[in-house]
C-alpha atoms as a PDB file:
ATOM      1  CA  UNK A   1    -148.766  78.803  68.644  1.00  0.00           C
ATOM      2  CA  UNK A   2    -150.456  75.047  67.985  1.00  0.00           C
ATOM      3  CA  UNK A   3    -149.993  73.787  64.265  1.00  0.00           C
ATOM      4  CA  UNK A   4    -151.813  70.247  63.084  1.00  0.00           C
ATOM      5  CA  UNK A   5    -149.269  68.603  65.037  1.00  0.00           C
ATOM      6  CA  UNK A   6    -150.824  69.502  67.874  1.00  0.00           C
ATOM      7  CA  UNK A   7    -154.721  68.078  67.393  1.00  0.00           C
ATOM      8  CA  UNK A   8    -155.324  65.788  69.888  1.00  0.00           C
ATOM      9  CA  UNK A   9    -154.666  68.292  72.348  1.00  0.00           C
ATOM     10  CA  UNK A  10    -156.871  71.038  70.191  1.00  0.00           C
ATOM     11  CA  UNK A  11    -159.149  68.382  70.557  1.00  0.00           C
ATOM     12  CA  UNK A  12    -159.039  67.913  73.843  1.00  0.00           C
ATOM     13  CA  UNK A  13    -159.179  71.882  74.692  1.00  0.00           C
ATOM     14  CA  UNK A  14    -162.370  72.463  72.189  1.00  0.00           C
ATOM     15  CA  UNK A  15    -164.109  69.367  74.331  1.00  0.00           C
ATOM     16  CA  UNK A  16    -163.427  71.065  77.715  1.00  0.00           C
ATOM     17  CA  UNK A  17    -164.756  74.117  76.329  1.00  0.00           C
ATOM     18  CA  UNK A  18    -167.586  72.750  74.819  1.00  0.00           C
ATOM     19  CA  UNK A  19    -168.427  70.522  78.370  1.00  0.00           C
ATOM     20  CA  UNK A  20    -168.411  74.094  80.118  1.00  0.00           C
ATOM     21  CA  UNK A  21    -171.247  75.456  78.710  1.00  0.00           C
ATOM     22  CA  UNK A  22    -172.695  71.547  78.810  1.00  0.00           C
ATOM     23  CA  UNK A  23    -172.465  70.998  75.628  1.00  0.00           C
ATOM     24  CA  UNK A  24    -170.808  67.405  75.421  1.00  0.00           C
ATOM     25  CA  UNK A  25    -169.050  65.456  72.617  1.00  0.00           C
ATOM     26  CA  UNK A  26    -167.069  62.520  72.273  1.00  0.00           C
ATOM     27  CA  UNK A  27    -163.205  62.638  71.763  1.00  0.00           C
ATOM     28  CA  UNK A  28    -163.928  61.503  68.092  1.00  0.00           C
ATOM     29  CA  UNK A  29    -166.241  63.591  67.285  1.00  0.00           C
ATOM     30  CA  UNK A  30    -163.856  66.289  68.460  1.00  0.00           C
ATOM     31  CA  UNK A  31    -161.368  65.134  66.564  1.00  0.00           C
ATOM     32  CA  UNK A  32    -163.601  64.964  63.474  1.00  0.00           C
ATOM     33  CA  UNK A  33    -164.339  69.213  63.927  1.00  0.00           C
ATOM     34  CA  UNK A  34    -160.269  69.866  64.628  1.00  0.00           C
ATOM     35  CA  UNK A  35    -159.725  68.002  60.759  1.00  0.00           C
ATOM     36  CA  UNK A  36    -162.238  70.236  59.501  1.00  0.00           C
ATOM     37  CA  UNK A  37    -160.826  73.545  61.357  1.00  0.00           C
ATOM     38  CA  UNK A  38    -157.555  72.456  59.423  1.00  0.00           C
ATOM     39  CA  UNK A  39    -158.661  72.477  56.677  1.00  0.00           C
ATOM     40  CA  UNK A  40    -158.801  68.651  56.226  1.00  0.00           C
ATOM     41  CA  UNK A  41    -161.970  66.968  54.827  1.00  0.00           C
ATOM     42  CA  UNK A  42    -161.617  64.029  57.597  1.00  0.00           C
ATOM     43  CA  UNK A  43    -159.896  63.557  60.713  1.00  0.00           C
ATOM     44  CA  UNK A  44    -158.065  59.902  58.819  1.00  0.00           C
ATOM     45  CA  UNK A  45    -156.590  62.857  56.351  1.00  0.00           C
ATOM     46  CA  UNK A  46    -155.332  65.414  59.174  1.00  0.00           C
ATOM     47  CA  UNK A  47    -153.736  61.735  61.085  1.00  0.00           C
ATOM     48  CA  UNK A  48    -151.558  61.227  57.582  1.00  0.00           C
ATOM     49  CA  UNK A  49    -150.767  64.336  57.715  1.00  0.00           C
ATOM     50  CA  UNK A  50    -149.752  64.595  61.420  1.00  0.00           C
ATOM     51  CA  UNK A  51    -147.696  61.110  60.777  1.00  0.00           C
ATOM     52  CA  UNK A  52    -146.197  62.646  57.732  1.00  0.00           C
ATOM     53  CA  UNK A  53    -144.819  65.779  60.139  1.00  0.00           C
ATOM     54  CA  UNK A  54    -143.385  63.973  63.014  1.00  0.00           C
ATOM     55  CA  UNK A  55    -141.607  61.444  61.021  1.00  0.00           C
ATOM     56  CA  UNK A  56    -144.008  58.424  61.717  1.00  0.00           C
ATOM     57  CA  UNK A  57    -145.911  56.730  58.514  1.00  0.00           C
ATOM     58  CA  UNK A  58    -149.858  56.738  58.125  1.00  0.00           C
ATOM     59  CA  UNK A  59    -151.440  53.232  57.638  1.00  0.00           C
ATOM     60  CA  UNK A  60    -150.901  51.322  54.120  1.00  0.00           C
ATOM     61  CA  UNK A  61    -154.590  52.673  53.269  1.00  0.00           C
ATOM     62  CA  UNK A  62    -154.209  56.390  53.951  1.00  0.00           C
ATOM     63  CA  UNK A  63    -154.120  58.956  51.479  1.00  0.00           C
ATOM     64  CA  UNK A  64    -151.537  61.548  51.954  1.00  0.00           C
ATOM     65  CA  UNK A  65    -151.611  65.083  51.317  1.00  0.00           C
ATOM     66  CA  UNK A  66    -150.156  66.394  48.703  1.00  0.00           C
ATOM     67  CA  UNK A  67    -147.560  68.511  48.311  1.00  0.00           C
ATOM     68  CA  UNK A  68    -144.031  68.554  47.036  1.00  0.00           C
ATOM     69  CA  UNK A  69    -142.677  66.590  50.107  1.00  0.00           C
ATOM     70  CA  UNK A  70    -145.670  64.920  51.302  1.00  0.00           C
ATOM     71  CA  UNK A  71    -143.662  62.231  53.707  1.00  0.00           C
ATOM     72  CA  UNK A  72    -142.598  65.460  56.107  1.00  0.00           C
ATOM     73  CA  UNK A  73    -138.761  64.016  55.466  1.00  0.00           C
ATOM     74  CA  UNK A  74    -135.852  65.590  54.810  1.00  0.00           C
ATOM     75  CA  UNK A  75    -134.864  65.330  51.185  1.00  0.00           C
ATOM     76  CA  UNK A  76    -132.684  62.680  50.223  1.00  0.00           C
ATOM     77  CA  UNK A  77    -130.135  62.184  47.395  1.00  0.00           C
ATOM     78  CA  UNK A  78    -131.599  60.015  44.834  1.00  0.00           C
ATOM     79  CA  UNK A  79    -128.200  57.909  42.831  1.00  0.00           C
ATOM     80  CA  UNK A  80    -128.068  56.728  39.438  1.00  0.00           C
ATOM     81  CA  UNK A  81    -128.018  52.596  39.407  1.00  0.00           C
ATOM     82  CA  UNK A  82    -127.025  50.142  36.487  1.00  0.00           C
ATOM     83  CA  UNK A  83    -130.227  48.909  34.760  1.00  0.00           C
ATOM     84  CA  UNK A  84    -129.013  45.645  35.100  1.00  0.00           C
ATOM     85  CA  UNK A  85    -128.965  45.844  39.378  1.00  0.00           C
ATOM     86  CA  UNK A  86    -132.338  47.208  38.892  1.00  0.00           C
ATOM     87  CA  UNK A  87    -133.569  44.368  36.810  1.00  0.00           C
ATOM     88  CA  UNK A  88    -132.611  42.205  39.697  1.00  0.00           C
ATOM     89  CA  UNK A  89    -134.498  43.684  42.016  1.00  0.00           C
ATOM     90  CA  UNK A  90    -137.591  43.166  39.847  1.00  0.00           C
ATOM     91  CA  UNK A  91    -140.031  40.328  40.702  1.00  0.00           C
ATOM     92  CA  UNK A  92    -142.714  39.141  43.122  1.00  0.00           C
ATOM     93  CA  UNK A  93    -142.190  38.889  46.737  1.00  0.00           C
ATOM     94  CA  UNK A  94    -144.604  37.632  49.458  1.00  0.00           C
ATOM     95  CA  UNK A  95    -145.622  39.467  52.432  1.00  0.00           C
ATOM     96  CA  UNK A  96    -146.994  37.453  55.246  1.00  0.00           C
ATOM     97  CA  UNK A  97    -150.106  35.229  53.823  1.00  0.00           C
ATOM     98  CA  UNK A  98    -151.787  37.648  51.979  1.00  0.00           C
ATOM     99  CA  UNK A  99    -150.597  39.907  49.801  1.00  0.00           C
ATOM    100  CA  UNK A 100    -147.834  40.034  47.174  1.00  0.00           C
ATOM    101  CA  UNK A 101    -145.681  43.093  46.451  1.00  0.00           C
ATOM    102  CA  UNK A 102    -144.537  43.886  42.851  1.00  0.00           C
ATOM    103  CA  UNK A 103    -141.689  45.365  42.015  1.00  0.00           C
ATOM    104  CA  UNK A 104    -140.726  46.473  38.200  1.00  0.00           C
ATOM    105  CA  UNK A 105    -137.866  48.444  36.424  1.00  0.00           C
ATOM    106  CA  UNK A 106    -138.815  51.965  34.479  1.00  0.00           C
ATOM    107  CA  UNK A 107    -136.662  53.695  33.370  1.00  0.00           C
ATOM    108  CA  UNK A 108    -133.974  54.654  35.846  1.00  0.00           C
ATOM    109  CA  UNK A 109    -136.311  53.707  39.353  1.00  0.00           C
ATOM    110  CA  UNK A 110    -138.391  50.944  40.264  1.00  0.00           C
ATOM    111  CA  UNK A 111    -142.199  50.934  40.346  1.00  0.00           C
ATOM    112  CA  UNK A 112    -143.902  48.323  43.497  1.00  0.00           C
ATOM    113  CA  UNK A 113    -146.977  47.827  44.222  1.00  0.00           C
ATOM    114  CA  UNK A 114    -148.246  45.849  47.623  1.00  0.00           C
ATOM    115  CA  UNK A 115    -151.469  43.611  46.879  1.00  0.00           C
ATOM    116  CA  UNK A 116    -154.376  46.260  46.884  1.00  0.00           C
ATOM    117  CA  UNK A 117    -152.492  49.505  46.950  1.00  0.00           C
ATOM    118  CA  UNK A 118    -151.853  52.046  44.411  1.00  0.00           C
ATOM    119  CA  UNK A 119    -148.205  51.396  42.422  1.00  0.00           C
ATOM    120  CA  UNK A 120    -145.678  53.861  44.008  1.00  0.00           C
ATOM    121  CA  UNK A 121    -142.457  55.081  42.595  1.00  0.00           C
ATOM    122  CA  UNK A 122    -139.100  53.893  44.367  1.00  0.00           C
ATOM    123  CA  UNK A 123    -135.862  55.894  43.826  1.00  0.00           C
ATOM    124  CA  UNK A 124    -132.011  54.650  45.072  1.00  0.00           C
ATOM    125  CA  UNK A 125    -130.215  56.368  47.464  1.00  0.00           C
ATOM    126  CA  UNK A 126    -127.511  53.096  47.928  1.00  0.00           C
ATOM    127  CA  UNK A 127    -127.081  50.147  45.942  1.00  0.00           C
ATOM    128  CA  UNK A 128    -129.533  48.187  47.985  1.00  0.00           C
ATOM    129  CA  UNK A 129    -131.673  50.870  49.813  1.00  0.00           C
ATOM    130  CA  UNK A 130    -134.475  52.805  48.059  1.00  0.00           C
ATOM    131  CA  UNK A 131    -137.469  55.698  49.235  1.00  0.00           C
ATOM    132  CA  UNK A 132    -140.281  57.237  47.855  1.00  0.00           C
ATOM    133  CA  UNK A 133    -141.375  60.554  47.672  1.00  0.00           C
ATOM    134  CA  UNK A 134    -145.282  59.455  48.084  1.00  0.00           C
ATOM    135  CA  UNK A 135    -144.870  57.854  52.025  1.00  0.00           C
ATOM    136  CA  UNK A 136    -142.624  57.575  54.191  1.00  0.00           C
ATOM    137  CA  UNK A 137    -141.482  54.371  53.765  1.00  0.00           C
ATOM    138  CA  UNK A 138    -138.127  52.354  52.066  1.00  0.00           C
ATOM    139  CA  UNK A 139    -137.187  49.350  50.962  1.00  0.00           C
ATOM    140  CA  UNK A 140    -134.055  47.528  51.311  1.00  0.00           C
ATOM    141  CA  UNK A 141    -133.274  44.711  48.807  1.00  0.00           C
ATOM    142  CA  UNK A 142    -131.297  41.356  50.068  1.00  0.00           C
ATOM    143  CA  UNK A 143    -129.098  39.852  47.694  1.00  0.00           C
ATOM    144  CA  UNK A 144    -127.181  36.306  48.041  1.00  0.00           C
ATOM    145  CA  UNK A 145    -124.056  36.677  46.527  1.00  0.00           C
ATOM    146  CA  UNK A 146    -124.674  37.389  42.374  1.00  0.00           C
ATOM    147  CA  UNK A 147    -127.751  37.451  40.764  1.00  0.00           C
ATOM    148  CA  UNK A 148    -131.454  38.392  41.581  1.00  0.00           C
ATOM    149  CA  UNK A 149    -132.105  39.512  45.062  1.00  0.00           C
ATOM    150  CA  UNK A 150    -133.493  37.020  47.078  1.00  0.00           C
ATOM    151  CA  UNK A 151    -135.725  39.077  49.359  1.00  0.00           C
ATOM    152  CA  UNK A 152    -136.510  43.220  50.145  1.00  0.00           C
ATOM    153  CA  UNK A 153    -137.438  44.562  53.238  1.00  0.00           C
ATOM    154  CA  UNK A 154    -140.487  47.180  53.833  1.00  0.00           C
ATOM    155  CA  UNK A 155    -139.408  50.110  56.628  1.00  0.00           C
ATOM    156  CA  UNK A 156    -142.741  51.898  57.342  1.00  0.00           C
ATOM    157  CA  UNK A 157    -144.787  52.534  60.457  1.00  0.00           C
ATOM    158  CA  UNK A 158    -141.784  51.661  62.817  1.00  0.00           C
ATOM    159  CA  UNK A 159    -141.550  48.618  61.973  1.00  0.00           C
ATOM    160  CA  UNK A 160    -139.291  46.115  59.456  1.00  0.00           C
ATOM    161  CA  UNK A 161    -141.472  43.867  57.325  1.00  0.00           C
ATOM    162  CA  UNK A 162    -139.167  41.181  55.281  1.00  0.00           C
ATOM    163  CA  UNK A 163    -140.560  39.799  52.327  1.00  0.00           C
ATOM    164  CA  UNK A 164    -139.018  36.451  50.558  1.00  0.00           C
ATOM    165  CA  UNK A 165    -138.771  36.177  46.775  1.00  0.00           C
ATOM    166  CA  UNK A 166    -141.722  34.003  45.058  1.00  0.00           C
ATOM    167  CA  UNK A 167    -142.733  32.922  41.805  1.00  0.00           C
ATOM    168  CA  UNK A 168    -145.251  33.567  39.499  1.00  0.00           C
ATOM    169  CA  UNK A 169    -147.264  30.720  40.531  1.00  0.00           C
ATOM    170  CA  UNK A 170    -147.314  31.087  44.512  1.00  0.00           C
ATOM    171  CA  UNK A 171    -148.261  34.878  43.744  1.00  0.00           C
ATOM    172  CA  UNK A 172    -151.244  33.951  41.880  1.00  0.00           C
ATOM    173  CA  UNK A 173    -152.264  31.310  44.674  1.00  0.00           C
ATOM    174  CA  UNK A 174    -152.005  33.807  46.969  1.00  0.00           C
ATOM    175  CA  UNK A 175    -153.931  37.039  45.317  1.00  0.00           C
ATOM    176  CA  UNK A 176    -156.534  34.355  44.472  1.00  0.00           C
ATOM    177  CA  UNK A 177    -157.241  33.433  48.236  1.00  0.00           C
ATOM    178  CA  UNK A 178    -157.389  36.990  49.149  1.00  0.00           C
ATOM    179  CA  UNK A 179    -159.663  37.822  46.161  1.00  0.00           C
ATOM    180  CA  UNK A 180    -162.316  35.122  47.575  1.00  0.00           C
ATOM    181  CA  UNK A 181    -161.885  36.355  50.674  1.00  0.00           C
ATOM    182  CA  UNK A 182    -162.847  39.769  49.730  1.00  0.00           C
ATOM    183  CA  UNK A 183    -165.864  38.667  47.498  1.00  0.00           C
ATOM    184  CA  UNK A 184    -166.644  36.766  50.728  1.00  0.00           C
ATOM    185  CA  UNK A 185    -166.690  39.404  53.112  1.00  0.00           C
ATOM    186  CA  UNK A 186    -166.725  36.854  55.890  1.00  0.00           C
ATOM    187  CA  UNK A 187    -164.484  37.712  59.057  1.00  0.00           C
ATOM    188  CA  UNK A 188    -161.311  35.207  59.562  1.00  0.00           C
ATOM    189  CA  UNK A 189    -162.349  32.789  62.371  1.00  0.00           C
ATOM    190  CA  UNK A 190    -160.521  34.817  65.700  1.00  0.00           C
ATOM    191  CA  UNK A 191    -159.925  38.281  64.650  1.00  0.00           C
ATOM    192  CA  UNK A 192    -162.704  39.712  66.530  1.00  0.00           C
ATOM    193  CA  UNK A 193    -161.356  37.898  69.728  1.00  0.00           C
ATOM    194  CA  UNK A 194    -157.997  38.984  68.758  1.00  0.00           C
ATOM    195  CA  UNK A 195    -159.053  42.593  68.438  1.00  0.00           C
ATOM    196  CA  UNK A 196    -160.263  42.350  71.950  1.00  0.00           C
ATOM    197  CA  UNK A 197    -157.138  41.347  73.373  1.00  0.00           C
ATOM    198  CA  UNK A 198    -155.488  43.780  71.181  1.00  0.00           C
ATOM    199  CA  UNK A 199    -157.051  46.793  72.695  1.00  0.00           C
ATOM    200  CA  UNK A 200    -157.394  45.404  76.089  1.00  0.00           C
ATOM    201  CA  UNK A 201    -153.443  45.169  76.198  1.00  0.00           C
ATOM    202  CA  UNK A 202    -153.114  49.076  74.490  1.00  0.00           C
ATOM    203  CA  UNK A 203    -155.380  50.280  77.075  1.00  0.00           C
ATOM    204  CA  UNK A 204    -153.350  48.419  79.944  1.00  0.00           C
ATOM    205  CA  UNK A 205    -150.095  49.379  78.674  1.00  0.00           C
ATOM    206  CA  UNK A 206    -149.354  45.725  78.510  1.00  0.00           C
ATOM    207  CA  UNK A 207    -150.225  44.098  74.758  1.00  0.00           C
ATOM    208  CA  UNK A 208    -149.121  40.572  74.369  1.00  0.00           C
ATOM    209  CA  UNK A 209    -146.676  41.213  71.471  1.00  0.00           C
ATOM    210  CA  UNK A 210    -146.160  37.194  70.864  1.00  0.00           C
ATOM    211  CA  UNK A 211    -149.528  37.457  69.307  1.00  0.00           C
ATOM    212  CA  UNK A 212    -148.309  39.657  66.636  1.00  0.00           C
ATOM    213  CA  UNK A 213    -145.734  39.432  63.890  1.00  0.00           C
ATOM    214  CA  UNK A 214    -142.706  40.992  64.333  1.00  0.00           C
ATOM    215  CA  UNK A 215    -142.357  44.470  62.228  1.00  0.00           C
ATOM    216  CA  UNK A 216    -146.134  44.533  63.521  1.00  0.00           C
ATOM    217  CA  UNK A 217    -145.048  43.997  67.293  1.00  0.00           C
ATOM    218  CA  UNK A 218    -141.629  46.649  66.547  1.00  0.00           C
ATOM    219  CA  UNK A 219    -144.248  49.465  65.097  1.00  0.00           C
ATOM    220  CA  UNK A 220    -146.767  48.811  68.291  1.00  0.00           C
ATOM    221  CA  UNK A 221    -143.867  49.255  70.851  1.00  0.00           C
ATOM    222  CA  UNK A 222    -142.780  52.242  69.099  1.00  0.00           C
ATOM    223  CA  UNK A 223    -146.464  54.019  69.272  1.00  0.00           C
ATOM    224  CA  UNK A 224    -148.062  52.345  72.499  1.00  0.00           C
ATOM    225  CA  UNK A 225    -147.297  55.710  73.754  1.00  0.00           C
ATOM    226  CA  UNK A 226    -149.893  57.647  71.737  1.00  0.00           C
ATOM    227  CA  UNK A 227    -152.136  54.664  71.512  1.00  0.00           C
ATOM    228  CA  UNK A 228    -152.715  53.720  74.434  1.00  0.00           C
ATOM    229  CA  UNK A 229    -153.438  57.966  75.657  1.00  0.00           C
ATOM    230  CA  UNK A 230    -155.745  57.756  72.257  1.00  0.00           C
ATOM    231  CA  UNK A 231    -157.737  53.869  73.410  1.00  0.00           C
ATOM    232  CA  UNK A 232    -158.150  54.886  77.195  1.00  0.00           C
ATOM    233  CA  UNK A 233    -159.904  58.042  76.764  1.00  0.00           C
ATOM    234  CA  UNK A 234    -162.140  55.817  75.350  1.00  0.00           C
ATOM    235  CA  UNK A 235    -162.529  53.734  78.416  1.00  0.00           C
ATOM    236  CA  UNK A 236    -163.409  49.583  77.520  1.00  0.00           C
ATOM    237  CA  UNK A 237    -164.828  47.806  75.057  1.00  0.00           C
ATOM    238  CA  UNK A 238    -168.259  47.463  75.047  1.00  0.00           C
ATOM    239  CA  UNK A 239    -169.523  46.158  71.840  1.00  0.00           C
ATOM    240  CA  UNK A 240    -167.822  45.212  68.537  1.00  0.00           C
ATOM    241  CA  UNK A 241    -169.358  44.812  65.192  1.00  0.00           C
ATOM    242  CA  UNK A 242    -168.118  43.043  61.959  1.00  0.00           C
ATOM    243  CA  UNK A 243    -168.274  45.783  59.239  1.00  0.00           C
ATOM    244  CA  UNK A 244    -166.655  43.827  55.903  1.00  0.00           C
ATOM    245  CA  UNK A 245    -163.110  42.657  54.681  1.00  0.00           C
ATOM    246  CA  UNK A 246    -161.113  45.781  52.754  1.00  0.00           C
ATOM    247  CA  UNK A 247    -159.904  45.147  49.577  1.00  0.00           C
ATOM    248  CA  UNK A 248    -156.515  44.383  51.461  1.00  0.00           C
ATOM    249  CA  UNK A 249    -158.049  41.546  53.259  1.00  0.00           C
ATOM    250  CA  UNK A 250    -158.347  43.132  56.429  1.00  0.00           C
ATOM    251  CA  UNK A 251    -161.368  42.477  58.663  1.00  0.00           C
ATOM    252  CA  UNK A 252    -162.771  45.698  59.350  1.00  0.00           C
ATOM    253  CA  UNK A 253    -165.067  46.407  62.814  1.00  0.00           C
ATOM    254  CA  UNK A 254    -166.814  49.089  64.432  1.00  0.00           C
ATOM    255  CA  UNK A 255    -165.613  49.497  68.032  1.00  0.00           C
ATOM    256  CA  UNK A 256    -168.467  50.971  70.680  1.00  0.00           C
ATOM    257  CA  UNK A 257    -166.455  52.174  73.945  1.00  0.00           C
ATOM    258  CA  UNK A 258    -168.000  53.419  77.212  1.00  0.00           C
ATOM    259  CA  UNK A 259    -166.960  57.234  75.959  1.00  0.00           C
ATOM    260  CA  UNK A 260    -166.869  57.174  72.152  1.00  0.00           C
ATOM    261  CA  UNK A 261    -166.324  54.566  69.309  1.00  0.00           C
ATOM    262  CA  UNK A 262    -163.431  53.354  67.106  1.00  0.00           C
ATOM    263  CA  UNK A 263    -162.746  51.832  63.835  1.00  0.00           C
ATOM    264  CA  UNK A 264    -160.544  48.512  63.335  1.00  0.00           C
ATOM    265  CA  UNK A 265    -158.849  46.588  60.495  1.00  0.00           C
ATOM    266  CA  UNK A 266    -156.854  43.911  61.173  1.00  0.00           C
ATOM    267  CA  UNK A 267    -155.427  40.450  59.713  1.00  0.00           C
ATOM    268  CA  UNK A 268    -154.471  37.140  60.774  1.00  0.00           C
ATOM    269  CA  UNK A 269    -152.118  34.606  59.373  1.00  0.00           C
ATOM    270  CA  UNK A 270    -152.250  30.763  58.763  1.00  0.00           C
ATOM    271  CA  UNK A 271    -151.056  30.731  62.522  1.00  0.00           C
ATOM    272  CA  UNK A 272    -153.395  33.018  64.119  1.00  0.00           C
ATOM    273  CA  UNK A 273    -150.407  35.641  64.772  1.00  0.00           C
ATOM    274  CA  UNK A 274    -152.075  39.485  63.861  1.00  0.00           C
ATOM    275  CA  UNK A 275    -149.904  40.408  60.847  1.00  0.00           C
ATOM    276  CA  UNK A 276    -151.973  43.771  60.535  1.00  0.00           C
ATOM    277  CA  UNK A 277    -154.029  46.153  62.675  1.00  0.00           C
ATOM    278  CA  UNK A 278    -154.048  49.942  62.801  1.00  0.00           C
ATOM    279  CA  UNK A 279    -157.716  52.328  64.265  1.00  0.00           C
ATOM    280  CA  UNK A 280    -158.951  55.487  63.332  1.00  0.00           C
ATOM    281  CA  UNK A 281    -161.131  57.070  65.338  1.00  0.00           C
ATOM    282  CA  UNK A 282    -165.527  55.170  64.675  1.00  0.00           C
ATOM    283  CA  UNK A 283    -168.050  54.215  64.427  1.00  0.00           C
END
């Protein structure tokens, strides 16, 4: 019997249906009635919760479902750590150009917070390696020698995203850029072109993974698979339209294929090298 696990192919039988008594829809839109058959409000909530199931991690800006194990993982064995380790693990670290990620002691855990994002709860399982119950993600903190760890590195999506220790002063410089950016709402000169090559390269089963950073190049090798069955149904690009910038700093556009639409956000660095991208199903 299928479960939510199974909703792209749901999605793909209710279409087929539908088509024989010539009634057509788009793969989206299919996908949008499937979320709503289970009981989901939106077909971006029943994709968290699909990730959540199969182990994989929804996008930074997803909302989970919730639930007493809402990452889908087995339970792990939270340890008791010295509040002075955990005080070294405090402080400001630096992800890519644009965002910071905050990290704070309470109590017995730590508390971190990525530029944008809601503050989520970190627990130890090892001296160095911590999860949450929110996401399925960890952290892993990087310590040189004695003293305050140098750097911690985010696992989530399939990919590893290290992020160096900074101070006070470089973390304001950098939340301030991406706070004019977003009152801006002006796209980053070459994300749009980017994009295009992006999905292009899904759709071929070829993307050119020195344009992308590495934990975003690891994650994209380790879900071409689905991608690319999920981009060519859609056939090629035939339009795209700049929507905004999220309140992550993402450029966000509106994708019109030859057999249905999707719906972008994705992020540059100083270099030009795409730091972030994930889709959802459009406009």
């Amino acid at each position: 019997m299928r479960d939510f696990r199974d909703a792209k192919a749901m999605a793909q039988t209710l279409r087929e249906a539908l088509n024989a008594k010539s009634v057509s829809i788009t793969h989206a839109e299919a996908l949008e009635l499937i979320a709503k058959i289970l009981g989901c409000r939106d077909w971006n909530a029943l994709a968290a919760r699909i990730q959540s199931g199969n182990g994989q991690t929804a996008p930074p800006a997803e909302k989970l479902p919730s639930g007493d194990n809402p990452t889908g993982q087995p339970a792990r064995q939270k340890i008791a750590l010295d509040a002075a380790i955990l005080e070294d693990y405090a402080g400001l670290y630096q992800l890519e150009d644009s965002a910071v990620f905050r990290v704070t002691r309470e109590a017995d855990h730590l508390l971190a917070q990525l530029t944008g994002q809601k503050q989520i709860t970190f627990y130890a399982q090892t001296p160095t390696e911590f999860f949450t119950d929110v996401v399925d993600a960890q952290i892993t903190f990087v310590r040189d020698g004695r003293g305050p760890a140098t750097s911690v590195i985010l696992h989530q999506s399939g990919g590893h995203f290290p992020m160096r220790r900074v101070d006070s002063a470089t973390a304001q410089q950098i939340e301030g850029r991406l706070a004019e950016k977003v009152k801006a709402q002006t796209a980053t000169p070459g994300t749009e072109a980017a994009l295009r090559r992006l999905i292009d390269g899904i759709i071929s089963g070829k993307p050119n993974y020195d344009e992308m950073s590495a934990g975003l190049a690891e994650a994209t090798r380790q879900q071409l698979e689905s991608l690319q069955s999920g981009l060519a149904e859609l056939h090629a690009v035939m339009s795209v339209r700049f929507l905004g910038v999220d309140h992550q700093g993402n450029d966000v556009y509106s994708v019109r294929h030859e057999n249905g639409a999707s719906h972008w956000r994705i992020a540059l660095d100083s270099k030009g090298t795409i730091v972030s991208a994930w889709v959802t199903p459009g406009p």
